[in-house]
Protein backbone atom coordinates (compact mmCIF):
# COMPACT_ATOMS: atom_id res chain seq x y z
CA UNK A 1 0.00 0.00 0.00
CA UNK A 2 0.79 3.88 -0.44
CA UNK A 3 2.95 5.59 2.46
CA UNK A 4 2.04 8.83 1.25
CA UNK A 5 -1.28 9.67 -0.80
CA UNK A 6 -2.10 13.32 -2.32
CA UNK A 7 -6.20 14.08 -2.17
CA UNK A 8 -6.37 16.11 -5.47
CA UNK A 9 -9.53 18.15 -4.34
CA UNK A 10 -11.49 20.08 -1.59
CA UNK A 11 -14.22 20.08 0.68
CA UNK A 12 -16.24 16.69 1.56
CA UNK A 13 -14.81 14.42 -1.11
CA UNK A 14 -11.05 15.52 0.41
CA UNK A 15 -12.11 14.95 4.11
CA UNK A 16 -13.87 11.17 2.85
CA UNK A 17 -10.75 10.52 1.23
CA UNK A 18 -8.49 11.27 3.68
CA UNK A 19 -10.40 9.21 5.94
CA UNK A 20 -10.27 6.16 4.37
CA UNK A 21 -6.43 6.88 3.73
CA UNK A 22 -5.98 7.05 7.37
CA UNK A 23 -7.67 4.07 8.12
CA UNK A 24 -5.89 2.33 5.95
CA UNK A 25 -2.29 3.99 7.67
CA UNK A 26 -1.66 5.71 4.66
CA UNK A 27 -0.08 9.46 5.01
CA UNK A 28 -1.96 12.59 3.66
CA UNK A 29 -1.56 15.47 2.01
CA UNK A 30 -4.14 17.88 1.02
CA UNK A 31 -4.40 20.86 -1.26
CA UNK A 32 -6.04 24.41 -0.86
CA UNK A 33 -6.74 27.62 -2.47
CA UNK A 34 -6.43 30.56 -0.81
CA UNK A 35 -9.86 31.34 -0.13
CA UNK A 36 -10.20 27.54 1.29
CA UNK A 37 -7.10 29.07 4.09
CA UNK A 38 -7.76 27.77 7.49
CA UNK A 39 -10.90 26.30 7.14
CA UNK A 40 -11.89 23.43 9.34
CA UNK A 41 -11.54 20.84 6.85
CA UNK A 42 -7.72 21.67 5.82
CA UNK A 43 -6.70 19.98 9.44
CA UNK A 44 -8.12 16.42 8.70
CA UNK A 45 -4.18 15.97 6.38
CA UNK A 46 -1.27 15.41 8.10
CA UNK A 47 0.36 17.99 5.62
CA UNK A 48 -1.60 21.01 3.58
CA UNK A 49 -0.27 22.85 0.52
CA UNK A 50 -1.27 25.86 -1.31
CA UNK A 51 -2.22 25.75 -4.69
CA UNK A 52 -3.16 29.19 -6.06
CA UNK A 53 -6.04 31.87 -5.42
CA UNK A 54 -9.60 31.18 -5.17
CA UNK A 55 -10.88 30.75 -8.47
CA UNK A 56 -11.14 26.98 -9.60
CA UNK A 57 -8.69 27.53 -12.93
CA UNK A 58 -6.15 29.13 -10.66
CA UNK A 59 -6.09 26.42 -7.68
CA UNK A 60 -7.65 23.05 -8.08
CA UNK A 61 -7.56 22.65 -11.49
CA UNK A 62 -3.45 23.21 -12.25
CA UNK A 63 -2.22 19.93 -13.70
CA UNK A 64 1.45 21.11 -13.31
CA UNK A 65 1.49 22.59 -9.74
CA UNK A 66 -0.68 19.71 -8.45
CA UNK A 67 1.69 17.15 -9.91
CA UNK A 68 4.52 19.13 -8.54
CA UNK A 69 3.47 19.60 -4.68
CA UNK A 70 2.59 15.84 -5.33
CA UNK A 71 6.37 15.18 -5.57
CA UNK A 72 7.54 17.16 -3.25
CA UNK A 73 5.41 15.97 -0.28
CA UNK A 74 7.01 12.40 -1.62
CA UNK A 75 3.39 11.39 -1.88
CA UNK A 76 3.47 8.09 -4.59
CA UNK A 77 -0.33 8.18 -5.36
CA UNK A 78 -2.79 10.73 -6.50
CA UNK A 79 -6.91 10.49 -5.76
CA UNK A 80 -8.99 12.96 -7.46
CA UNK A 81 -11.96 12.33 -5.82
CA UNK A 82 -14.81 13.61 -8.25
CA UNK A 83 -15.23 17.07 -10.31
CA UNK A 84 -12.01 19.02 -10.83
CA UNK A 85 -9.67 17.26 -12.86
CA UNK A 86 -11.19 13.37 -11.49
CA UNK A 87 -12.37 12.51 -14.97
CA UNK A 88 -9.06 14.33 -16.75
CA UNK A 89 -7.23 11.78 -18.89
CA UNK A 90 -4.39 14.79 -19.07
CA UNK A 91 -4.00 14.60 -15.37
CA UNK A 92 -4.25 11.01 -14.96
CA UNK A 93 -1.15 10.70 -17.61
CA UNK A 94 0.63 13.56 -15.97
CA UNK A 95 0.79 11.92 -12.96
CA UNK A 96 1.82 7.96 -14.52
CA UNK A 97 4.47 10.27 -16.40
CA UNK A 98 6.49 11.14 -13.11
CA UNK A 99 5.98 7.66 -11.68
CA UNK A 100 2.50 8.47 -9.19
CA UNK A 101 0.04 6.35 -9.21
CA UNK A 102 -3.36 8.00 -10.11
CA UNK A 103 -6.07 6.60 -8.23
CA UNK A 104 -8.79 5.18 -10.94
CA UNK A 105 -8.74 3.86 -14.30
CA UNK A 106 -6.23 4.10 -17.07
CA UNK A 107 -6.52 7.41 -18.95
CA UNK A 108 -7.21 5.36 -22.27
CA UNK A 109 -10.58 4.44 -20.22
CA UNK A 110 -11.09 7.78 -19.30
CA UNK A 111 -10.65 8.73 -22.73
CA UNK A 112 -13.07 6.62 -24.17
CA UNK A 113 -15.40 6.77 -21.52
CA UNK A 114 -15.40 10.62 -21.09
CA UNK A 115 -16.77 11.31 -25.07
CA UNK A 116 -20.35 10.12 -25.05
CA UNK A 117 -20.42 8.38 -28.74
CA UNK A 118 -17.17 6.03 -27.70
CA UNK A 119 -18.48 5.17 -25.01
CA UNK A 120 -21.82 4.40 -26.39
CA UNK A 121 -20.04 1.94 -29.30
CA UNK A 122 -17.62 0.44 -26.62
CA UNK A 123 -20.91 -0.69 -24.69
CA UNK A 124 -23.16 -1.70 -27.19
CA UNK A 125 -20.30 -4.12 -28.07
CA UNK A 126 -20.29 -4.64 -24.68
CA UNK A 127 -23.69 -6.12 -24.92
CA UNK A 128 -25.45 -3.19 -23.36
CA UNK A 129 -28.61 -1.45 -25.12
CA UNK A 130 -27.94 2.30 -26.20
CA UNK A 131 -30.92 5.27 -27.10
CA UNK A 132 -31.44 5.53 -30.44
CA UNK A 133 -29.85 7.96 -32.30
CA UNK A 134 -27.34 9.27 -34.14
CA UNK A 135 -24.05 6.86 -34.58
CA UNK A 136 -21.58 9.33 -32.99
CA UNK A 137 -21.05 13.54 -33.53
CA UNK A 138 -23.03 14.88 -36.41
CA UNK A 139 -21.00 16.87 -38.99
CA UNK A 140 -23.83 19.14 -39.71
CA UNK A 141 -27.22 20.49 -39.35
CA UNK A 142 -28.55 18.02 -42.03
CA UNK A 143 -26.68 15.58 -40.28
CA UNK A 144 -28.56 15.93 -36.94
CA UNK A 145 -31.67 16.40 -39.08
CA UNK A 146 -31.46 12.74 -40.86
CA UNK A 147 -30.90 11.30 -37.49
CA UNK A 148 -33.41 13.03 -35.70
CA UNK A 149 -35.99 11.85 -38.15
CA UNK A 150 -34.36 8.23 -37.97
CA UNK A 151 -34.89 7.95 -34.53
CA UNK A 152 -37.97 9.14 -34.68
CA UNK A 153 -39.17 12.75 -32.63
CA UNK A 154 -38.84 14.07 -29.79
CA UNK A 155 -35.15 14.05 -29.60
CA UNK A 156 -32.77 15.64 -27.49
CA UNK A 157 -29.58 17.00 -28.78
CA UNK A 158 -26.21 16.44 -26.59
CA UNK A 159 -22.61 17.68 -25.77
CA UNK A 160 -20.38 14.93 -27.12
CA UNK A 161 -17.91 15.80 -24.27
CA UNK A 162 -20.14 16.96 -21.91
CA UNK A 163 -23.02 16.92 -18.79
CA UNK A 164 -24.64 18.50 -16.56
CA UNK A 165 -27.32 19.89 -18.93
CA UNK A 166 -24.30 22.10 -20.88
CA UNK A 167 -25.26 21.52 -24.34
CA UNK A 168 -28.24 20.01 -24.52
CA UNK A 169 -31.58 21.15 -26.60
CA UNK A 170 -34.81 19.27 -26.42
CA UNK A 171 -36.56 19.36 -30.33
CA UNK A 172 -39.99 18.47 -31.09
CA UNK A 173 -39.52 18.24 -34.74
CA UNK A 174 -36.63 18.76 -37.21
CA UNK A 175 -37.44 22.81 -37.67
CA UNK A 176 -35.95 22.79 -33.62
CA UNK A 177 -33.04 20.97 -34.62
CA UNK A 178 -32.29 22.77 -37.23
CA UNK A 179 -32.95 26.19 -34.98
CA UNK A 180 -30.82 24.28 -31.81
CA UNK A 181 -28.28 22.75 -32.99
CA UNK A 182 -25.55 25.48 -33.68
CA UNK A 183 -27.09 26.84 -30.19
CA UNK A 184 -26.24 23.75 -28.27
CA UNK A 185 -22.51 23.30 -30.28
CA UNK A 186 -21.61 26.83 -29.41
CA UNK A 187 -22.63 26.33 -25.85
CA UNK A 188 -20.79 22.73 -25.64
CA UNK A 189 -17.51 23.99 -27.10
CA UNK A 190 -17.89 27.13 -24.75
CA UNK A 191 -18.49 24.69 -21.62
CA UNK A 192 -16.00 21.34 -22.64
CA UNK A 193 -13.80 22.72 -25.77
CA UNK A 194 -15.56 20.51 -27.67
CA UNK A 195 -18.24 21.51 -29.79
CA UNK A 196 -19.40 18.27 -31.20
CA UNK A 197 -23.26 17.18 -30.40
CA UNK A 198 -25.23 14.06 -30.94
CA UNK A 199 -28.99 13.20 -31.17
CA UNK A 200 -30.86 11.02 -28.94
CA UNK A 201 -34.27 9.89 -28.88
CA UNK A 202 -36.04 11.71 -25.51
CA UNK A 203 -37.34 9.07 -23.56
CA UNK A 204 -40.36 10.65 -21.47
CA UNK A 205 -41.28 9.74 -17.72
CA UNK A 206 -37.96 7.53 -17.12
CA UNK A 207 -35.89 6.78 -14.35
CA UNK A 208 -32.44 7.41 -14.09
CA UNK A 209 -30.64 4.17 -12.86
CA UNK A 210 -26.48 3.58 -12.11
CA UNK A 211 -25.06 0.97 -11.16
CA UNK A 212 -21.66 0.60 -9.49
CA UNK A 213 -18.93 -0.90 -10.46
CA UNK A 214 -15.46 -2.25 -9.53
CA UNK A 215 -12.85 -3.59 -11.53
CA UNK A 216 -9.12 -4.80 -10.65
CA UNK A 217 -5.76 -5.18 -13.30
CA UNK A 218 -6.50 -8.93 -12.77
CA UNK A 219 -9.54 -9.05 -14.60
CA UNK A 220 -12.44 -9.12 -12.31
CA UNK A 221 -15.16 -7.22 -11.63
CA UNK A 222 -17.96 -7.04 -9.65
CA UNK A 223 -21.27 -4.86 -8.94
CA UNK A 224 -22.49 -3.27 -5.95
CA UNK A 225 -26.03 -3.09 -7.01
CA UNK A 226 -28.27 0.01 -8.53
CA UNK A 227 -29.13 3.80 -7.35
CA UNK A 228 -32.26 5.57 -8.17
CA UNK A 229 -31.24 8.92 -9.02
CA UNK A 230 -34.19 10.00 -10.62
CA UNK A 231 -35.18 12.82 -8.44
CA UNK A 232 -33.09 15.67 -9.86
CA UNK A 233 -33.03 19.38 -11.34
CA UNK A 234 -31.34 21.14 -14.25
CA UNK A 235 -30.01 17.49 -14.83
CA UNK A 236 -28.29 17.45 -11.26
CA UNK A 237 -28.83 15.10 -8.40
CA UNK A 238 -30.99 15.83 -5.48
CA UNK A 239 -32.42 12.57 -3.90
CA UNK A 240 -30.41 8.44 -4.24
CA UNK A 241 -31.62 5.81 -2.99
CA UNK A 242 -30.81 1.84 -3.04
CA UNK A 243 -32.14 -0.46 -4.06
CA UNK A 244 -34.36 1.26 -6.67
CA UNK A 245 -38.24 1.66 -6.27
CA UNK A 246 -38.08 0.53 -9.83
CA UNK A 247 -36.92 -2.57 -10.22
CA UNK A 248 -37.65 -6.25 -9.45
CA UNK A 249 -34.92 -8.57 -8.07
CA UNK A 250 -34.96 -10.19 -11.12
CA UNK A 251 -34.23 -7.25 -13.10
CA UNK A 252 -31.85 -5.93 -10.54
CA UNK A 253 -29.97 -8.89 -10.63
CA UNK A 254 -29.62 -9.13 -14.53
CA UNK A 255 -28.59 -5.08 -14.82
CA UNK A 256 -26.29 -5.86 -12.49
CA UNK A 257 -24.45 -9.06 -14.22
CA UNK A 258 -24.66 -6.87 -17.75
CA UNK A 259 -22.92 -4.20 -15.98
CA UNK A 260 -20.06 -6.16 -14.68
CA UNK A 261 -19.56 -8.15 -17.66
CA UNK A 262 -19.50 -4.68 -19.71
CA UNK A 263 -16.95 -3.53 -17.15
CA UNK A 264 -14.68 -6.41 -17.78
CA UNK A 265 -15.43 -6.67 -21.52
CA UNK A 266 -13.42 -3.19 -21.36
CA UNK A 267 -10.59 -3.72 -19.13
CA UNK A 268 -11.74 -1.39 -17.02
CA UNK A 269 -10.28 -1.08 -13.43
CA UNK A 270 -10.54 1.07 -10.57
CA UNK A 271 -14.12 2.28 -9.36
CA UNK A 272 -16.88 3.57 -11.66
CA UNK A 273 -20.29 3.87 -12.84
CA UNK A 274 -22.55 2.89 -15.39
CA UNK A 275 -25.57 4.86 -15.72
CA UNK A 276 -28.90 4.17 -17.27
CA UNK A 277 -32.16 5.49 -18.31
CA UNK A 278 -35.35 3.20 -17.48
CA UNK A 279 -37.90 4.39 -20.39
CA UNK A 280 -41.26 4.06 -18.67
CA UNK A 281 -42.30 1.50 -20.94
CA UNK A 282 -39.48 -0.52 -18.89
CA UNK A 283 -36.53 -0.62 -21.09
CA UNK A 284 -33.16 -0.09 -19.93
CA UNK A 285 -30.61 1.62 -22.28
CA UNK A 286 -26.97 3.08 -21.54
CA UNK A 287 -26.41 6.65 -20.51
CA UNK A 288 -23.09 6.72 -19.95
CA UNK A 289 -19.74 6.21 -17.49
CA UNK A 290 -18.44 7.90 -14.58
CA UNK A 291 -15.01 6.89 -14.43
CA UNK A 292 -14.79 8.31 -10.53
CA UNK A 293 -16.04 7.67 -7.16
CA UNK A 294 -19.77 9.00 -7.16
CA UNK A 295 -20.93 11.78 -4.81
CA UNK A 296 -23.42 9.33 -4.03
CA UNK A 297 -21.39 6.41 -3.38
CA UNK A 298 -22.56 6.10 0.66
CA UNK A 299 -25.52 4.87 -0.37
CA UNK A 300 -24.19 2.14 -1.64
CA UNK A 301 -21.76 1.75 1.09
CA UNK A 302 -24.41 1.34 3.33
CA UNK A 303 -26.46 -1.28 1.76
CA UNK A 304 -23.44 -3.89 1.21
CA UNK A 305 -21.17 -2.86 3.92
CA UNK A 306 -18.37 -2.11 1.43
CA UNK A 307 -15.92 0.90 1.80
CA UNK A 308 -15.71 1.88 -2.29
CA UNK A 309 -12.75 4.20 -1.18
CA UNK A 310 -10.44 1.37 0.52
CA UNK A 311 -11.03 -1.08 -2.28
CA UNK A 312 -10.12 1.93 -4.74
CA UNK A 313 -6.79 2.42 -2.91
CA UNK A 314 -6.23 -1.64 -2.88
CA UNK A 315 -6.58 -1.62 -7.11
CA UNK A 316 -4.47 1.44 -7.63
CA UNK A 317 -2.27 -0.49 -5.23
CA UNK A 318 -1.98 -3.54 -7.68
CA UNK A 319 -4.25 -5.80 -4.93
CA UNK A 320 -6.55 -7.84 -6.61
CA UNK A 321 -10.04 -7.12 -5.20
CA UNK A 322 -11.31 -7.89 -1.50
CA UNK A 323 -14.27 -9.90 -2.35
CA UNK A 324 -15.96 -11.67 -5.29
CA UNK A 325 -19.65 -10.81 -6.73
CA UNK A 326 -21.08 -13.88 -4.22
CA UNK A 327 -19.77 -12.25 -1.62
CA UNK A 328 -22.27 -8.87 -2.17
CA UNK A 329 -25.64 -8.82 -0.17
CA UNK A 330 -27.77 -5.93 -0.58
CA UNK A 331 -29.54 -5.58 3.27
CA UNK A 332 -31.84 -2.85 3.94
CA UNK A 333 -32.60 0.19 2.36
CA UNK A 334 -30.62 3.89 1.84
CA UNK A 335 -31.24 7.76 0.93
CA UNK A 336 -29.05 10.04 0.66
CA UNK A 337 -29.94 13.83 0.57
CA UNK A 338 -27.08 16.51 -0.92
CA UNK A 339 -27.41 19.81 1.79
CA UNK A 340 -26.43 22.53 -0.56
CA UNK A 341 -26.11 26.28 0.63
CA UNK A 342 -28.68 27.31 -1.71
CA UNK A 343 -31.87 28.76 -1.42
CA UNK A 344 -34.80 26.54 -3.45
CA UNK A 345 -37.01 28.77 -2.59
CA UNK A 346 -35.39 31.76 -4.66
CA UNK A 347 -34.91 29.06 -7.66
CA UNK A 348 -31.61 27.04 -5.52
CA UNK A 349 -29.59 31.12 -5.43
CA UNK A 350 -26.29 29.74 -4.24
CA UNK A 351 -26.05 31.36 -0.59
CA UNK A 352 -22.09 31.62 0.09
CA UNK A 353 -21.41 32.83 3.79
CA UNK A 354 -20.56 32.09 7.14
CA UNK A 355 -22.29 29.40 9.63
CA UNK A 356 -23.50 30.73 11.99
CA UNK A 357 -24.37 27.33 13.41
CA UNK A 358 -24.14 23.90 11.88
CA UNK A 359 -25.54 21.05 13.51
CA UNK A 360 -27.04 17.62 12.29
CA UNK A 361 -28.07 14.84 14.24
CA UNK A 362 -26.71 11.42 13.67
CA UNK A 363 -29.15 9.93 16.01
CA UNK A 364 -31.85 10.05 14.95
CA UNK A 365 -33.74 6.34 14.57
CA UNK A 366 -35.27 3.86 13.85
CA UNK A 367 -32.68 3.71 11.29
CA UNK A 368 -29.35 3.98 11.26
CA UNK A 369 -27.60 8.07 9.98
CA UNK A 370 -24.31 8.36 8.35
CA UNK A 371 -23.39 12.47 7.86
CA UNK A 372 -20.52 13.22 5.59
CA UNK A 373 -19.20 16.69 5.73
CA UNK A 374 -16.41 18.49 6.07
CA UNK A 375 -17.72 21.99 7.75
CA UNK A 376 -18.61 22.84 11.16
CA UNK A 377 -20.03 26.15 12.73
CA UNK A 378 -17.73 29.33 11.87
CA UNK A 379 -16.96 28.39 8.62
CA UNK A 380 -16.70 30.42 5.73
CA UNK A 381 -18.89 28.83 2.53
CA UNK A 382 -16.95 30.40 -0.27
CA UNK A 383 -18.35 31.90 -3.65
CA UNK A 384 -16.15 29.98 -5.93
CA UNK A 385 -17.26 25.87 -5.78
CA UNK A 386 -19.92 23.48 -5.62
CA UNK A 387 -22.47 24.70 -2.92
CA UNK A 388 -22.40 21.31 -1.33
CA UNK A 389 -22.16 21.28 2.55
CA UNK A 390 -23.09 17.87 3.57
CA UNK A 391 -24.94 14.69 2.32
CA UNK A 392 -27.12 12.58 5.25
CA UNK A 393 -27.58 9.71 4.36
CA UNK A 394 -29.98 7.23 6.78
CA UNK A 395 -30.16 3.48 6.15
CA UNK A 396 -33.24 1.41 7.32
CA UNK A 397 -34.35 -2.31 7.16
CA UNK A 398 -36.80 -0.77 4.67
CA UNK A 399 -37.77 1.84 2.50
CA UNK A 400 -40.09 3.19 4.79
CA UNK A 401 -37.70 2.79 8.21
CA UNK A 402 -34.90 4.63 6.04
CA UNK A 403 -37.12 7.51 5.19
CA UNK A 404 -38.61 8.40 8.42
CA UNK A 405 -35.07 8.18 9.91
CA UNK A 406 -34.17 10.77 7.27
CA UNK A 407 -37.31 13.19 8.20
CA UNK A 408 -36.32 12.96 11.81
CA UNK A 409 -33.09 14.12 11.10
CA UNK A 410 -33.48 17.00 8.66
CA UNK A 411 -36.17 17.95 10.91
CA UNK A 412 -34.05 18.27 14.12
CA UNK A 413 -31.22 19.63 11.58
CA UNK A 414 -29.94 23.62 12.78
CA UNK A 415 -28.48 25.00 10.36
CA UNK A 416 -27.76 29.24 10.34
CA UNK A 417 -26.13 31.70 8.85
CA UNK A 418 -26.80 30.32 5.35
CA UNK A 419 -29.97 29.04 3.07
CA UNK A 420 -30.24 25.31 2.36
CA UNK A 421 -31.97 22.38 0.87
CA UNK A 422 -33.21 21.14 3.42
CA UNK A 423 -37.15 22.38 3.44
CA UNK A 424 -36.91 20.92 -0.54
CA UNK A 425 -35.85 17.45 1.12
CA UNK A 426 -38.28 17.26 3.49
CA UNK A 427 -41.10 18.17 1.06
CA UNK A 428 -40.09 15.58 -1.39
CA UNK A 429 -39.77 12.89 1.75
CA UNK A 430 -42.99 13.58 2.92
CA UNK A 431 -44.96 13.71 -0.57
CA UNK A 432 -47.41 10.69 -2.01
CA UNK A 433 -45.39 10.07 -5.18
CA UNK A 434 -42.12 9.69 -3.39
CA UNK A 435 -43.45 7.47 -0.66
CA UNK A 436 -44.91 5.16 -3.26
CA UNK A 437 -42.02 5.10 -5.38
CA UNK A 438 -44.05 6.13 -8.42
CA UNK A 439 -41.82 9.32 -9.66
CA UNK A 440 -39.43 10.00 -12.59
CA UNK A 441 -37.06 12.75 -13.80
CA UNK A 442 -39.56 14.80 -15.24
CA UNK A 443 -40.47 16.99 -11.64
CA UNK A 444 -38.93 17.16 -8.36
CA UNK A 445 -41.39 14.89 -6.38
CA UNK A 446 -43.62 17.36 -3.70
CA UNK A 447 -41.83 20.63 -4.52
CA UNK A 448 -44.36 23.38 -5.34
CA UNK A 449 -41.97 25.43 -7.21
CA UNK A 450 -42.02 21.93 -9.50
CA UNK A 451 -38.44 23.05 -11.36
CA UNK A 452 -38.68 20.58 -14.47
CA UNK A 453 -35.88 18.48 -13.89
CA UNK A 454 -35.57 16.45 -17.13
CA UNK A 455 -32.75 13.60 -18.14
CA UNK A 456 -29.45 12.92 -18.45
């Protein structure tokens, strides 16, 4: 194992990271910008390093610099954890370039993973149903046009290179797509430097659906099961939960085996997920890869027991993996809610400041509450990053055990000095169409404001 590991990030995902690490009796070293200076969650490393001002482009996202405090801390292995530079194939080979390990797949993987069409050919040879659509970028208007029509309306143009809703154009008929799709390449090559788009059929009232996966050097790979991450807005998360409302057993089980099997079909290694869309008539066809640890990996965690992080550290370490598929038992039931400073109310305004007071519960039964943060009260929420403060996640023996346990604790949740999610996540717990499981990604389940959330 590693003597010395460099987290490649900030906030929550560093502090989770650095955890495991420790656990594990590996050495840390963490990396700030200067508007992250002195913060609580710069003391969980036994070493900290400064790399450049505030802004993102300036700090956490400097290949060089990163590589280079890397080397000088005599830390051997990098993990990104997820955003920033975690899906950068250009990182990832900076790093195998001065002999440090990077913590997840090869950058070849990450390379044909991160553009949408490769990675939609490498699974459907996989095995693995894809959307209809066109067969990689369109050249052209016309292009976009003949596929469009192929596939049959409405369609939904994406960013080749993209997510996150950057790019993307929803066309009833093949005027829009002629009217969208220089919109949607100008706005991809804006967002990802890459301006090429693709059409996909739009698959109305479906569920989003990933499952995780883990692959070693030697050829194996396993999966942990599905999330349901169908409760989302603007294309982003808000509400996971395993196992999904969804699905049978039977069709849990078979996703499951096709994902692994398109895993190893690869050579893929290292943690990752494969995410699907469940059309509502009950088909399930390829989204895409995340070749990273998931924000919403606890959920997982939870239900087989498994630390994702560990066994992440073990492959990059050239271990084998710690268990074999038979091994995996799903028990119970998890959700897992993202706490963002932001204020839903005032269409989710980010709401940078200080808290005034941060304090939630991790007691709060029948269920069992896991709370992964990495702020406490005093603490500066700055401007410049993700506006997530803290997941809670609460694990029952069922569905309805794990979501009372999660109302109990939002509800007893004190949190000032900033807005938050939290009156969103409690009105999507407590409404009818959550409770029964019978939602999709078209509306945030319960929320009056009903911000149209659409699919990935």
């Amino acid at each position: 194992m590693f003597r010395t590991l460099l987290v490649a990030n900030r906030g929550e995902v560093a502090v989770r990271v650095a955890r495991a690490a420790r656990e594990l009796g590996i050495r840390t070293v963490g990396i700030h910008s200067q508007a992250d200076q002195g913060l609580s969650w710069t003391r969980k490393f036994d070493e900290t390093v400064c790399v450049g001002p505030g802004p993102s482009r300036d700090s956490y996202l400097r290949l060089e610099r990163i590589v280079q405090v890397a080397l000088q801390t005599g830390a051997t292995a990098v993990h990104p954890g997820w955003g920033f530079l975690a899906e950068n194939a250009r990182f990832a080979a900076l790093c195998e370039q001065h002999g440090i390990t990077f913590v997840g797949p090869s950058p070849r993987s990450m390379q044909e993973m991160g553009l949408k069409s490769p990675a939609k050919r490498a699974m459907r040879a996989a095995g693995l149903p894809v959307i209809p659509g066109s067969d990689g970028p369109c050249t052209s208007v016309e292009d976009a046009v003949r596929a469009a029509d192929s596939a049959g309306y409405p369609v939904i143009l994406k960013a080749d290179a993209g997510g996150g809703g950057r790019g993307m154009r929803l066309c009833a008929d093949a005027a829009a797509v002629r009217a969208a799709f220089p919109q949607a390449s100008a706005e991809a090559s804006s967002a990802f430097g890459n301006g090429a788009v693709y059409v996909e059929k739009y698959l109305t009232g479906g569920r989003h659906i990933e499952v995780q996966v883990l692959g070693d050097r030697y050829g194996n790979a396993v999966h942990l099961f599905e999330r349901d991450c169908s409760v989302q807005r603007n294309h982003q998360k808000l509400v996971e939960e395993s196992p999904s409302p969804a699905l049978s057993q039977t069709e849990r089980l078979e996703l499951g085996a096709k994902a692994a099997a398109a895993c190893r079909a690869i050579g893929y290694r290292n943690a990752g997920t494969i995410e699907f869309l469940r059309a509502a008539s009950g088909e399930l066809y390829f989204l895409e890869m995340n070749t990273r640890l998931q924000v919403e990996h606890p959920v997982t965690e939870m239900i087989t027991g498994i630390d994702i992080v560990k066994e992440q550290l073990g492959i990059a370490a050239n271990r084998p993996l710690s268990f074999r598929q038979e091994d995996v038992v799903a028990r119970g039931h998890a959700i897992e809610v993202r706490v963002n400073a932001e204020d839903p109310s005032q269409d989710f305004r980010p709401s940078p400041g200080t808290l005034e007071r941060f304090e939630i519960p991790a007691d709060r039964g029948p269920g069992r509450v896991r709370v992964e943060t990495h702020v406490e009260t005093g603490d500066e929420i700055p401007p410049h990053y993700d506006s997530l403060i803290a997941k809670v996640i609460a694990h029952g023996s069922t569905r309805d055990e794990a979501i009372e346990t999660l109302v109990r604790t939002l509800s007893d949740a004190r949190i000032e000095g900033v807005a938050t999610t939290i009156p969103l996540h409690l009105a999507v717990l407590g409404s009818r169409e959550f409770r029964s499981g019978d939602y999709d990604t078209r509306a945030i389940p319960g929320w009056a404001p009903a911000a149209r959330a659409g699919h990935r």
